[in-house]
PDB file of N, CA and C in Angstrom:
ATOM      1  N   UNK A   1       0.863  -1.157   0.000  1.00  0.00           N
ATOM      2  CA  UNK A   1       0.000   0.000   0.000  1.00  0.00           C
ATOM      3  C   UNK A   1       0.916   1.229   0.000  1.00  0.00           C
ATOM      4  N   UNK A   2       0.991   2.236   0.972  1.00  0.00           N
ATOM      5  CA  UNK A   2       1.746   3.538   1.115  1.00  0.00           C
ATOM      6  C   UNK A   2       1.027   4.627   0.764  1.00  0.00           C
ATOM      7  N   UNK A   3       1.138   6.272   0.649  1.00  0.00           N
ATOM      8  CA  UNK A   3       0.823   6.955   0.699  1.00  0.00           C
ATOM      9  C   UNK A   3      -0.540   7.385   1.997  1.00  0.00           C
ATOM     10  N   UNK A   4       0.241   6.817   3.284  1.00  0.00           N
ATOM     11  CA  UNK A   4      -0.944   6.888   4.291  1.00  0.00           C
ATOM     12  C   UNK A   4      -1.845   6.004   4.201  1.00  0.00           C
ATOM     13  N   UNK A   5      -2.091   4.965   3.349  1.00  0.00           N
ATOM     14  CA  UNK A   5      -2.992   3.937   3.150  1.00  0.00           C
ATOM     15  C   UNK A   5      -2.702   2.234   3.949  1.00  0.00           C
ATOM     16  N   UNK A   6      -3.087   2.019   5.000  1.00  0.00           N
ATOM     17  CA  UNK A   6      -2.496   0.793   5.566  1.00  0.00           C
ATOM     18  C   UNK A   6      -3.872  -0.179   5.326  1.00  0.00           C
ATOM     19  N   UNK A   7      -3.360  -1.598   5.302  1.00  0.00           N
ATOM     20  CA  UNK A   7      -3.786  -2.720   5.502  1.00  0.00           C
ATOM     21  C   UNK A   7      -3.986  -3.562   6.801  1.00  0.00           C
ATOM     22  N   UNK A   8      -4.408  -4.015   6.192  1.00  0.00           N
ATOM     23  CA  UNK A   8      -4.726  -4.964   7.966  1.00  0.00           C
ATOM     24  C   UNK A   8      -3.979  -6.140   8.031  1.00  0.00           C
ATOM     25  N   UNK A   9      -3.356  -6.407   8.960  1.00  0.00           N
ATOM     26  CA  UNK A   9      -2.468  -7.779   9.007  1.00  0.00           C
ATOM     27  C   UNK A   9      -2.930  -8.257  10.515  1.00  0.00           C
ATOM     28  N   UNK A  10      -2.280  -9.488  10.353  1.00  0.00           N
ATOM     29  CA  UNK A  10      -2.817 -10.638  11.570  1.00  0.00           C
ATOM     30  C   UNK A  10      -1.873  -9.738  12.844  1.00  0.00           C
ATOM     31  N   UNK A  11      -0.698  -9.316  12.274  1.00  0.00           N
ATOM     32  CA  UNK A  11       0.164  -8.364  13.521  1.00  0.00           C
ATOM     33  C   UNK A  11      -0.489  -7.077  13.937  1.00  0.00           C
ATOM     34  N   UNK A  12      -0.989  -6.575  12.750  1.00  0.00           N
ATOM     35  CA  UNK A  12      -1.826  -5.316  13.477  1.00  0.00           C
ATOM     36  C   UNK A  12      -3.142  -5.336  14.109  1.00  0.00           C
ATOM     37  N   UNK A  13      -3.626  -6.534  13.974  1.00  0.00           N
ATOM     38  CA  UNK A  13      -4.956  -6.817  14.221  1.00  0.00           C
ATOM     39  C   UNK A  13      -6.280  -5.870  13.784  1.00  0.00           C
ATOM     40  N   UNK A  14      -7.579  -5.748  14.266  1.00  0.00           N
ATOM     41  CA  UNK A  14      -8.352  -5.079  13.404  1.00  0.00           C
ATOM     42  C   UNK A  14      -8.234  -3.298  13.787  1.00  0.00           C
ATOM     43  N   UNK A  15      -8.224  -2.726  12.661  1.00  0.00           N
ATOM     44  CA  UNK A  15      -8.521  -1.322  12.890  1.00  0.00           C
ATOM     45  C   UNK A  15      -9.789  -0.630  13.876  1.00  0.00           C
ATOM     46  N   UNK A  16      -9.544   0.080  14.797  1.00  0.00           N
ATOM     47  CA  UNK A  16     -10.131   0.796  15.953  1.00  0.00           C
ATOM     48  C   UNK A  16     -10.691   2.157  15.326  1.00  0.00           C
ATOM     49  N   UNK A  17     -12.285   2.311  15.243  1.00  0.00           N
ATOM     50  CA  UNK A  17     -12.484   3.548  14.533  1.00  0.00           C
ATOM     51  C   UNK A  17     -13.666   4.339  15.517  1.00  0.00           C
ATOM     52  N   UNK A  18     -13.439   5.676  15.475  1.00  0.00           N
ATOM     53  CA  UNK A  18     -13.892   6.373  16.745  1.00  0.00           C
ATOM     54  C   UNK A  18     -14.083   7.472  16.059  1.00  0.00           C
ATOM     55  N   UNK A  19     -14.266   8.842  16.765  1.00  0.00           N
ATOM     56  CA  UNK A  19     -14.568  10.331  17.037  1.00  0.00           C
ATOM     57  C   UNK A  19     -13.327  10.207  18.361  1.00  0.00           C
ATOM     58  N   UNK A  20     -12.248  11.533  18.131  1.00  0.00           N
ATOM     59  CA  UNK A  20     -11.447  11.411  19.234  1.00  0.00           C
ATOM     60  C   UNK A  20     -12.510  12.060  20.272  1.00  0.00           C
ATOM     61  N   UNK A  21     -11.839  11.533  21.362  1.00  0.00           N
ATOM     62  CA  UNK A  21     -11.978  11.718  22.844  1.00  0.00           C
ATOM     63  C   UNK A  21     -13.435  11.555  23.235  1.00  0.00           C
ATOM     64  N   UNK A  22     -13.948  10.159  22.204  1.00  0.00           N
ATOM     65  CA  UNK A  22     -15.375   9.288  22.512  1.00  0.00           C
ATOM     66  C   UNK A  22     -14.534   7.920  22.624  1.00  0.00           C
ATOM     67  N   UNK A  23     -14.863   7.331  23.853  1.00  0.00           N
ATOM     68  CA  UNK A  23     -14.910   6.022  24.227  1.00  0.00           C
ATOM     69  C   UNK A  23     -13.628   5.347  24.543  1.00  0.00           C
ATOM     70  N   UNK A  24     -12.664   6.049  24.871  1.00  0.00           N
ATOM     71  CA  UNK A  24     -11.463   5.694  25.219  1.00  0.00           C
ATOM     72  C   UNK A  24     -10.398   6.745  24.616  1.00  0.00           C
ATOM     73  N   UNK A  25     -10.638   7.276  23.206  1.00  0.00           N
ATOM     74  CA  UNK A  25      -9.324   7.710  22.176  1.00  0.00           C
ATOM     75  C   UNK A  25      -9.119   8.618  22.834  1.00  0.00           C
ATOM     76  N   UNK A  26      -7.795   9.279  22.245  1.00  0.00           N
ATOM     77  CA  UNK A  26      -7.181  10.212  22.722  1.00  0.00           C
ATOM     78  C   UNK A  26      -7.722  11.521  21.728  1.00  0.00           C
ATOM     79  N   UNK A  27      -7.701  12.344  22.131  1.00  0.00           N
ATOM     80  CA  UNK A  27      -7.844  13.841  21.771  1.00  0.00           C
ATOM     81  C   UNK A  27      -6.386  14.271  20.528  1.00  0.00           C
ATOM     82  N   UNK A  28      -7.185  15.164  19.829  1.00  0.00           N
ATOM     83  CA  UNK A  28      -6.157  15.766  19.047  1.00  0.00           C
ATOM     84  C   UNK A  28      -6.684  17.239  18.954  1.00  0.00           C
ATOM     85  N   UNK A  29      -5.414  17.652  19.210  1.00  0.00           N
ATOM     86  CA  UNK A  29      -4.603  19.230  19.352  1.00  0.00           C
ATOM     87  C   UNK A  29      -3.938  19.499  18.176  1.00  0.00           C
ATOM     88  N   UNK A  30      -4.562  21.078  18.133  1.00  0.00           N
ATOM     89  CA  UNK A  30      -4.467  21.550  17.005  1.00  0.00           C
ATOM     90  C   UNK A  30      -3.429  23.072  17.246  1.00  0.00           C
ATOM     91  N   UNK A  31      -2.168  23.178  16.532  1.00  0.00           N
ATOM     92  CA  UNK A  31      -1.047  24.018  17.282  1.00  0.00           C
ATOM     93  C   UNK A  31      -0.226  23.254  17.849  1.00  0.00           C
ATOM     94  N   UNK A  32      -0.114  22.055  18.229  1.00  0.00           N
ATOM     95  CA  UNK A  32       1.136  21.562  19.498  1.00  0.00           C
ATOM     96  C   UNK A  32       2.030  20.628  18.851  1.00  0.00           C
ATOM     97  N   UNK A  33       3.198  20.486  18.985  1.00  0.00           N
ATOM     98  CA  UNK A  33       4.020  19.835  18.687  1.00  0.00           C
ATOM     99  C   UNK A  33       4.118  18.560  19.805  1.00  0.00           C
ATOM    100  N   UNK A  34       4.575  17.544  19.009  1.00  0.00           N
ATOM    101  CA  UNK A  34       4.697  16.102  19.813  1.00  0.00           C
ATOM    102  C   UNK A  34       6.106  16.257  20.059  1.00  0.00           C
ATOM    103  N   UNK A  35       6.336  16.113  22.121  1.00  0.00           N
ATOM    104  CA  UNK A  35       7.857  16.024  22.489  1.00  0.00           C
ATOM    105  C   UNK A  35       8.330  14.688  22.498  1.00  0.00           C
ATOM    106  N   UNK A  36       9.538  14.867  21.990  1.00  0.00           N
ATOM    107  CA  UNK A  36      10.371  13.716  22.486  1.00  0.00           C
ATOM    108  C   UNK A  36      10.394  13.151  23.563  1.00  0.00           C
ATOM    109  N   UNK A  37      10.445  11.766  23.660  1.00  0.00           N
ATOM    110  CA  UNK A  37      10.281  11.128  24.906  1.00  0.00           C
ATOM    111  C   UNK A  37      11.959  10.909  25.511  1.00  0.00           C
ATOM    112  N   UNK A  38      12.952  11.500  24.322  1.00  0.00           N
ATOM    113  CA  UNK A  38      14.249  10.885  24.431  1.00  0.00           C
ATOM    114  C   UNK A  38      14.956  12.411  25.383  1.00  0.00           C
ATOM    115  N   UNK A  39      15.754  11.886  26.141  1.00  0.00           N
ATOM    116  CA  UNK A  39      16.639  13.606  26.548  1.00  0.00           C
ATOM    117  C   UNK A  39      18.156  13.322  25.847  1.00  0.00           C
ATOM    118  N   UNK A  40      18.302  14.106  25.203  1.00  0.00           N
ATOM    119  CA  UNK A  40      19.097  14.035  23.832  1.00  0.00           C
ATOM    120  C   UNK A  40      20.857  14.327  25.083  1.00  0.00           C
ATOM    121  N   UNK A  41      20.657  15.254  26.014  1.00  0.00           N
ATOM    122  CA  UNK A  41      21.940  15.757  26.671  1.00  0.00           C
ATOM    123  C   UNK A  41      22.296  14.203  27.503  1.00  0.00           C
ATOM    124  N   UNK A  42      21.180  13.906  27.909  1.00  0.00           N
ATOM    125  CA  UNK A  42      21.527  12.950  28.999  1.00  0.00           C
ATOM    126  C   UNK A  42      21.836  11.472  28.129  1.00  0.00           C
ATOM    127  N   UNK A  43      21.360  11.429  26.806  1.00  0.00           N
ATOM    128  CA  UNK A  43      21.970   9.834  26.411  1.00  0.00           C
ATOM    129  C   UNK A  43      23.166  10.412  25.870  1.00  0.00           C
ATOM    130  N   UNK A  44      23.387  11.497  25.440  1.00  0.00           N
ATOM    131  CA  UNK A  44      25.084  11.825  25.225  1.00  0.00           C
ATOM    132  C   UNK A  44      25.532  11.876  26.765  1.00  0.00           C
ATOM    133  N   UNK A  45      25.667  11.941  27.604  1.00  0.00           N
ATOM    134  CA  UNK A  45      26.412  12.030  28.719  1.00  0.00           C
ATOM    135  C   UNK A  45      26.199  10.336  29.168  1.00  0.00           C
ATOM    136  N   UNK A  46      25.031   9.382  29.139  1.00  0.00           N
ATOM    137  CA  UNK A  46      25.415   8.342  28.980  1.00  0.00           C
ATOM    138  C   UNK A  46      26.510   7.448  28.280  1.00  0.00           C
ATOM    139  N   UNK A  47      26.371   8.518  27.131  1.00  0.00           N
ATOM    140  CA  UNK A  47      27.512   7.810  25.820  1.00  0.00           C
ATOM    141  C   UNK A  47      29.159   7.955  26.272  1.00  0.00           C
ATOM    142  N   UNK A  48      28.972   8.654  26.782  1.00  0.00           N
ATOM    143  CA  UNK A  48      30.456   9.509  27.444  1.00  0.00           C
ATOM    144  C   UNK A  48      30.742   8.421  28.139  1.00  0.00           C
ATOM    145  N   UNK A  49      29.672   8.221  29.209  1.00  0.00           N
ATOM    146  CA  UNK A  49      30.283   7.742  30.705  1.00  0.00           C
ATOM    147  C   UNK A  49      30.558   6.269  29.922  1.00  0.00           C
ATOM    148  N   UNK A  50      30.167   5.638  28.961  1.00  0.00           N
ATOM    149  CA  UNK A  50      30.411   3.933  28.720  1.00  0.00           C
ATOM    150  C   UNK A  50      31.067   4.039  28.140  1.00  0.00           C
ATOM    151  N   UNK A  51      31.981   5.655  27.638  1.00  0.00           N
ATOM    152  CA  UNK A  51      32.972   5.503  26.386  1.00  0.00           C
ATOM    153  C   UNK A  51      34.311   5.290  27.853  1.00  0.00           C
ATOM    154  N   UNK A  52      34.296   6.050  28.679  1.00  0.00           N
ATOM    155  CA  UNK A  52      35.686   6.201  29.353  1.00  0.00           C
ATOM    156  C   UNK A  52      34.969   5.112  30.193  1.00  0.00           C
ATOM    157  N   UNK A  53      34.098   4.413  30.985  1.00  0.00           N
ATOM    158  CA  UNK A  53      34.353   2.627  31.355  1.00  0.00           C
ATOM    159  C   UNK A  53      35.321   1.989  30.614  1.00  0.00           C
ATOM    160  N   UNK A  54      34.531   2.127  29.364  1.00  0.00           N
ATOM    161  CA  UNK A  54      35.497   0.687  28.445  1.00  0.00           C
ATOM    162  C   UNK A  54      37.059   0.881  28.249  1.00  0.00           C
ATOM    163  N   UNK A  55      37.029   2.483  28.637  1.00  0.00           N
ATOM    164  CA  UNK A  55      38.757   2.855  28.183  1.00  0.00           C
ATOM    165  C   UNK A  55      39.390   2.058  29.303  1.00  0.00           C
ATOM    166  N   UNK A  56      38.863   2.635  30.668  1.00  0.00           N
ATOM    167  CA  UNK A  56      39.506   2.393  31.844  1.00  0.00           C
ATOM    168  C   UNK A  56      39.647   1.012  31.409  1.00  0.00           C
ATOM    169  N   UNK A  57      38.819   0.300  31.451  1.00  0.00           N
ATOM    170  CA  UNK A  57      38.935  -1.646  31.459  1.00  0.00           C
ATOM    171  C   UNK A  57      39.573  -1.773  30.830  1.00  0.00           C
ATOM    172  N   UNK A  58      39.758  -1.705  29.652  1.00  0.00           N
ATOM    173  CA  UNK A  58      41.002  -1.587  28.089  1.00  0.00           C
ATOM    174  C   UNK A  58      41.969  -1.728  29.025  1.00  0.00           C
ATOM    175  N   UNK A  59      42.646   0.053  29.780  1.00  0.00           N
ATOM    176  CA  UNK A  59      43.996  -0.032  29.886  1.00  0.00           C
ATOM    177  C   UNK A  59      44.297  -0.860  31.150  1.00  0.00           C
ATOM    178  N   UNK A  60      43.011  -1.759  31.868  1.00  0.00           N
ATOM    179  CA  UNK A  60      43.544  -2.352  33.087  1.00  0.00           C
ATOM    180  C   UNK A  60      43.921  -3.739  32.632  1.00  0.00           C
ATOM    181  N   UNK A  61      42.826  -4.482  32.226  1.00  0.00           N
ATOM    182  CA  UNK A  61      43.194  -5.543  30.503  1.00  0.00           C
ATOM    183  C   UNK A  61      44.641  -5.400  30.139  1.00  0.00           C
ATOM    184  N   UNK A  62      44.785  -4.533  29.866  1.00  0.00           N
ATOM    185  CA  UNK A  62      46.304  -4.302  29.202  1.00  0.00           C
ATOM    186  C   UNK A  62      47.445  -4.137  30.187  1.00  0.00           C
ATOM    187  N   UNK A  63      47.428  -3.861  30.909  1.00  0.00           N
ATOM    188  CA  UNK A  63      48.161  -3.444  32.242  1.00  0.00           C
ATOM    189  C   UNK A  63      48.222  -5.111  33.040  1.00  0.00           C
ATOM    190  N   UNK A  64      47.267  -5.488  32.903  1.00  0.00           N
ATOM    191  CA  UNK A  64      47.506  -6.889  33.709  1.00  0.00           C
ATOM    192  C   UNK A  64      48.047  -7.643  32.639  1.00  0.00           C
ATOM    193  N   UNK A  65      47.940  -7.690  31.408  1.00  0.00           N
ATOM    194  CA  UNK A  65      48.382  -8.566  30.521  1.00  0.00           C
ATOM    195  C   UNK A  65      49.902  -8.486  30.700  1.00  0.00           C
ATOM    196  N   UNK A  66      50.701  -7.337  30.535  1.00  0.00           N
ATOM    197  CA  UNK A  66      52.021  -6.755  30.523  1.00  0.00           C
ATOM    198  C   UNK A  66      52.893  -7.102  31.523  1.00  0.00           C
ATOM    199  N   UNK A  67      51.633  -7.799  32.785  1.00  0.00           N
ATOM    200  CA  UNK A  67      52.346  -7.826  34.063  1.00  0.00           C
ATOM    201  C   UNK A  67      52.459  -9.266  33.833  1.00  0.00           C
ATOM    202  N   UNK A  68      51.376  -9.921  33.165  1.00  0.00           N
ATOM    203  CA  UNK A  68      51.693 -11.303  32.920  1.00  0.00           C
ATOM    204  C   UNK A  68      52.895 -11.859  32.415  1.00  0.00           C
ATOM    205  N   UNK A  69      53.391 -11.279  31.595  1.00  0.00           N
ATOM    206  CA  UNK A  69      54.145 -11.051  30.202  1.00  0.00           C
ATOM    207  C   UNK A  69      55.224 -10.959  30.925  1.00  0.00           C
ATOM    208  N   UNK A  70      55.490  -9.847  32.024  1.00  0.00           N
ATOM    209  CA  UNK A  70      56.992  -9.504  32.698  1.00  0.00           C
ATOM    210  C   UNK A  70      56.922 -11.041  33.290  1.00  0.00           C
ATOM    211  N   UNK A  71      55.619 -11.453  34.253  1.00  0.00           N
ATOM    212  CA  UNK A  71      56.134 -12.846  34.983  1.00  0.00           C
ATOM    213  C   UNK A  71      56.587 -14.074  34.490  1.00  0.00           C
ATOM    214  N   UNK A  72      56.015 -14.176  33.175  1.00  0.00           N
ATOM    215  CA  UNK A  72      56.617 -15.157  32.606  1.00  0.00           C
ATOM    216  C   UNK A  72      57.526 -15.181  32.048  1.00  0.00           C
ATOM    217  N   UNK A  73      58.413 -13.926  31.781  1.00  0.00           N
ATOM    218  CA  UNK A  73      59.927 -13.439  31.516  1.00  0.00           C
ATOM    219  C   UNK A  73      60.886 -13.845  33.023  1.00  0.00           C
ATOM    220  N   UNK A  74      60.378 -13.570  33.930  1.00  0.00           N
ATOM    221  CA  UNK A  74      60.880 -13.670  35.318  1.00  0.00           C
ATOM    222  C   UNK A  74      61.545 -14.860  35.624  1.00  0.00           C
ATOM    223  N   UNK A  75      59.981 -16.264  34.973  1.00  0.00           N
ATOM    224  CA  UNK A  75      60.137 -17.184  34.971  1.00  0.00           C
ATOM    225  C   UNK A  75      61.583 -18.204  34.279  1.00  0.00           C
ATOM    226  N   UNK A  76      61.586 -17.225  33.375  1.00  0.00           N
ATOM    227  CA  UNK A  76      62.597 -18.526  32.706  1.00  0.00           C
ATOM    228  C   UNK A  76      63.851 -18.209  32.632  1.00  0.00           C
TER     229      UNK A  76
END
């Protein structure tokens, strides 16, 4: 289909047809913009904080490996 035209599938189940804000639907507003549910600062400051975790672990990973590396030099 497309151009705003949908079908009915066994996943969408049957189409729900109303008058808004009769019998359950929701209301529509005329002027308002729909907000984001996402906070754009705070999943970048999430992104941050799991970028320098993984660094830290990296260089401790690496730091213990090196120490491995000296002991088994020690060893022989």
């Amino acid at each position: 289909m497309g151009k705003s035209i949908y079908m009915e599938t066994d996943a969408s189940g049957s189409p729900i047809t109303g008058k808004p804000g009769e019998n359950g639907l929701g209301t529509i507003l005329q002027g308002f913009l729909e907000m984001s549910n996402v906070n754009v600062m705070q999943e970048i400051i999430n992104l941050i904080v799991g970028q320098r975790a993984y660094e830290v672990n990296s260089k401790a990973i690496q730091a213990a490996d090196e120490m491995l590396q000296m002991a088994n030099n020690v060893r022989r």
